[in-house]
N, C-alpha and C. Protein backbone atom coordinates (compact mmCIF):
# COMPACT_ATOMS: atom_id res chain seq x y z
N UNK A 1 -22.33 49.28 42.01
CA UNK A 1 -23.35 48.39 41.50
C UNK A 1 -24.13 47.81 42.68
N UNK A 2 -25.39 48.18 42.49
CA UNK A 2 -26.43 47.31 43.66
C UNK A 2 -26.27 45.92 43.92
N UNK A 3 -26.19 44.94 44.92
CA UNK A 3 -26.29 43.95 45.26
C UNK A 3 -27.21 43.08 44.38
N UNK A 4 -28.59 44.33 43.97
CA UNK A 4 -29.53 42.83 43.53
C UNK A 4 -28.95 43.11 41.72
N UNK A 5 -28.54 44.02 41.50
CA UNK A 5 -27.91 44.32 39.56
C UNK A 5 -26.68 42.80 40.08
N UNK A 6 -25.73 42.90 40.98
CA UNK A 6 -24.74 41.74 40.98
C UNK A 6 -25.48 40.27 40.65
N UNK A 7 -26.15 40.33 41.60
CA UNK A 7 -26.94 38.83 41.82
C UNK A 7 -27.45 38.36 40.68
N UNK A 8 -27.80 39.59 39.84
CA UNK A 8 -28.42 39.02 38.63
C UNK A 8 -27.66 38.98 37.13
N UNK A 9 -26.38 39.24 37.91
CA UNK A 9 -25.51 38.66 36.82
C UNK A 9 -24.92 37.59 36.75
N UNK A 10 -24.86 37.08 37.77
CA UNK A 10 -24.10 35.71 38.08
C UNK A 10 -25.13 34.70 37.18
N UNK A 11 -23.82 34.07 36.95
CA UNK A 11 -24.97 32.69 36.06
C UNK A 11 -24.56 31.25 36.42
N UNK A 12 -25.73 30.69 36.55
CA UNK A 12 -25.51 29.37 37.50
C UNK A 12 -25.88 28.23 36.62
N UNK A 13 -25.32 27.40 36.69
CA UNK A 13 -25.21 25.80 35.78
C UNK A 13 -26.13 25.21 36.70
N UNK A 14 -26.29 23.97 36.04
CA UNK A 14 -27.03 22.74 36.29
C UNK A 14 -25.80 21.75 37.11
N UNK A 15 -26.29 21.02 37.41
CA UNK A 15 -25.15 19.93 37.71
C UNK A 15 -24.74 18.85 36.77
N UNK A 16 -25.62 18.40 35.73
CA UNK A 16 -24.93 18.13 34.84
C UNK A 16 -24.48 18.91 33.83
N UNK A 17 -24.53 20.19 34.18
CA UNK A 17 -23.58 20.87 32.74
C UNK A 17 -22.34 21.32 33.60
N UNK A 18 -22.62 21.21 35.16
CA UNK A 18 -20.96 21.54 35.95
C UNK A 18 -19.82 20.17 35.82
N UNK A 19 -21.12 18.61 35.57
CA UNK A 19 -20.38 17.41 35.61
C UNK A 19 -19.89 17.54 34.40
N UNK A 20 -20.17 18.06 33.23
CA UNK A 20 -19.59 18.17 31.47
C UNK A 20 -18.26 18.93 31.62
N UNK A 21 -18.50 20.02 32.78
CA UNK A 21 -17.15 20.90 31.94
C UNK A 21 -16.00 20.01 32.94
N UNK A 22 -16.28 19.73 33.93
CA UNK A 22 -15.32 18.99 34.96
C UNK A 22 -15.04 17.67 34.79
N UNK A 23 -15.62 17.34 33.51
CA UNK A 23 -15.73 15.81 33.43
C UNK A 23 -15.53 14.32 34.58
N UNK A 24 -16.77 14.97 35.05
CA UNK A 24 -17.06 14.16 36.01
C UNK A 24 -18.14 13.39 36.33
N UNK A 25 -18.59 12.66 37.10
CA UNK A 25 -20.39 11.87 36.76
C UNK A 25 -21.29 13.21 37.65
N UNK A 26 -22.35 13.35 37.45
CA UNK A 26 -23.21 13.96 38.06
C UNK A 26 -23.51 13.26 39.53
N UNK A 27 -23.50 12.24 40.40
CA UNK A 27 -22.73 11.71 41.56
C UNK A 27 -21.82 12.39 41.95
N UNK A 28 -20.69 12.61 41.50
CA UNK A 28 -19.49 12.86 41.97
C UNK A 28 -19.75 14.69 42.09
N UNK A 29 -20.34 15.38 41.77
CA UNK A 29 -20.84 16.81 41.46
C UNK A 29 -21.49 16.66 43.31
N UNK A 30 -22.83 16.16 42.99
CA UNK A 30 -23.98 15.86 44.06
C UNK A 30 -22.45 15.94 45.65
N UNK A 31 -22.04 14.97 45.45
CA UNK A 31 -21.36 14.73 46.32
C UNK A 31 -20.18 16.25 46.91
N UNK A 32 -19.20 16.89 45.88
CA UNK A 32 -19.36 18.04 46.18
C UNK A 32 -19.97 18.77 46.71
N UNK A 33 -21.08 18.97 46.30
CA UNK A 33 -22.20 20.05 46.38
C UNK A 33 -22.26 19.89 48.18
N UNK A 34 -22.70 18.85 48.55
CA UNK A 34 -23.11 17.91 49.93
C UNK A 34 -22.23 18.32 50.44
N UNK A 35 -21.04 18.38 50.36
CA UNK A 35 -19.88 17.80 51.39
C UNK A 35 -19.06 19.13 51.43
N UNK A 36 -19.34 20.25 51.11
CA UNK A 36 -19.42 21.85 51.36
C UNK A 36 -18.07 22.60 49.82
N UNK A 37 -17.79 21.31 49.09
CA UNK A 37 -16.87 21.91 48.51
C UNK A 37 -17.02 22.58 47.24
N UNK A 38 -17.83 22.91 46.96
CA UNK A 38 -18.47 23.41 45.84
C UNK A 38 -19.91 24.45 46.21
N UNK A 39 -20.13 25.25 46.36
CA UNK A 39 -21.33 26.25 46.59
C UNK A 39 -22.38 26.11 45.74
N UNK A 40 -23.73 25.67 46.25
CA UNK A 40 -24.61 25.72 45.63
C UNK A 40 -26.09 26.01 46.07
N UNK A 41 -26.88 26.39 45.07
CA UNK A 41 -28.14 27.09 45.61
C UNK A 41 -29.33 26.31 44.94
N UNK A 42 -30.02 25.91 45.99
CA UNK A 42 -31.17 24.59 45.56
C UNK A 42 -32.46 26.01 45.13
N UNK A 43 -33.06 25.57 44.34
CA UNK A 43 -34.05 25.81 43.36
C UNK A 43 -34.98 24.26 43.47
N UNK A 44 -35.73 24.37 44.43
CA UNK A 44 -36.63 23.38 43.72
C UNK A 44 -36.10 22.54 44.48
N UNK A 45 -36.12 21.21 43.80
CA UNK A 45 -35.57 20.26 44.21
C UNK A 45 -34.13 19.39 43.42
N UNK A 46 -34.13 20.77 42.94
CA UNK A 46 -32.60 20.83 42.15
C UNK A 46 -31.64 21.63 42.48
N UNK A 47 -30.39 21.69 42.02
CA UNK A 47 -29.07 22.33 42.87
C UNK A 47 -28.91 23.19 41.43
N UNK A 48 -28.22 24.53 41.73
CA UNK A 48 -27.93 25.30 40.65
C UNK A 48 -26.15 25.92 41.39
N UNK A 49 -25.62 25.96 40.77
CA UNK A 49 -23.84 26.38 41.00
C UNK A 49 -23.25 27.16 40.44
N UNK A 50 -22.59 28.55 40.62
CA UNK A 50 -22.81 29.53 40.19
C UNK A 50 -21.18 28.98 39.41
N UNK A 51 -21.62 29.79 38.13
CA UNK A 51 -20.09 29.54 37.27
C UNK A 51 -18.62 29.44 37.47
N UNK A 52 -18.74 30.98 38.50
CA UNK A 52 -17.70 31.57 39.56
C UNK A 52 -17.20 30.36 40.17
N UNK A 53 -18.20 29.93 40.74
CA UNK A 53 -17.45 28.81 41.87
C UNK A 53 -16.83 27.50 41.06
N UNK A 54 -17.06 27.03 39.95
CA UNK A 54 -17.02 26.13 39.28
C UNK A 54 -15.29 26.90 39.24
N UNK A 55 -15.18 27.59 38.35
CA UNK A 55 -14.02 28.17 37.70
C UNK A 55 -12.86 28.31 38.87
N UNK A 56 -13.53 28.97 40.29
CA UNK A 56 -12.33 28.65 41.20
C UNK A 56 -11.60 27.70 41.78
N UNK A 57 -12.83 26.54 41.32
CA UNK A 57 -12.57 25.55 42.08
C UNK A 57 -11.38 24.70 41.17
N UNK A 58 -11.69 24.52 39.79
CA UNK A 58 -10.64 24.12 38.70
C UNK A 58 -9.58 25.12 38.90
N UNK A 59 -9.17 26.18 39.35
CA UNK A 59 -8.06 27.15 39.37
C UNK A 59 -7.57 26.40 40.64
N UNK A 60 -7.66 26.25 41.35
CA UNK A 60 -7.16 25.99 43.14
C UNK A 60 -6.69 24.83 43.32
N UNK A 61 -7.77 23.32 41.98
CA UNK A 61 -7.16 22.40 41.92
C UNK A 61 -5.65 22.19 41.40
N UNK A 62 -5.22 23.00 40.71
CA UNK A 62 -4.20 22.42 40.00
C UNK A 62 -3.25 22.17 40.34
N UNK A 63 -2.37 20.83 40.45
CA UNK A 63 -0.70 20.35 41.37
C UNK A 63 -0.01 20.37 40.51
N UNK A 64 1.11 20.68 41.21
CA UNK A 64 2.05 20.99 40.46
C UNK A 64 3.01 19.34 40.20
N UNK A 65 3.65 18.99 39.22
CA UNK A 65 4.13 17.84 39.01
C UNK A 65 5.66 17.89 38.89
N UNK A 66 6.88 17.15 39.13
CA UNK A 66 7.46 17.18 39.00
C UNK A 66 8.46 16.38 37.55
């Protein structure tokens, strides 16, 4: 598969629809985004975050409890 067929499958959220599924404030997203822990690609003068990264990032969080 070509690089640009990949690219154009990926699908990228808003930051408040990444703050909905993570239930988090759209601040607390921004701040991610900023602070390198979350990947994102500005459009404009808006941030777009590819699904992928959303989903790894909830996978990687999870602790284990005793």
């Amino acid at each position: 598969m070509s690089p640009e067929r990949q690219l154009a499958e990926v699908r990228f959220l808003t930051v408040a629809e990444v703050a909905a599924i993570m239930r988090v404030s759209k601040m607390t997203v921004y701040r991610m985004v900023h602070g390198g822990e979350l990947p994102a690609v500005r459009v404009g003068r808006s941030f777009r975050v590819p699904a992928s990264a959303v989903d790894d990032y909830l996978k990687n969080s999870f602790v284990e409890t005793a």
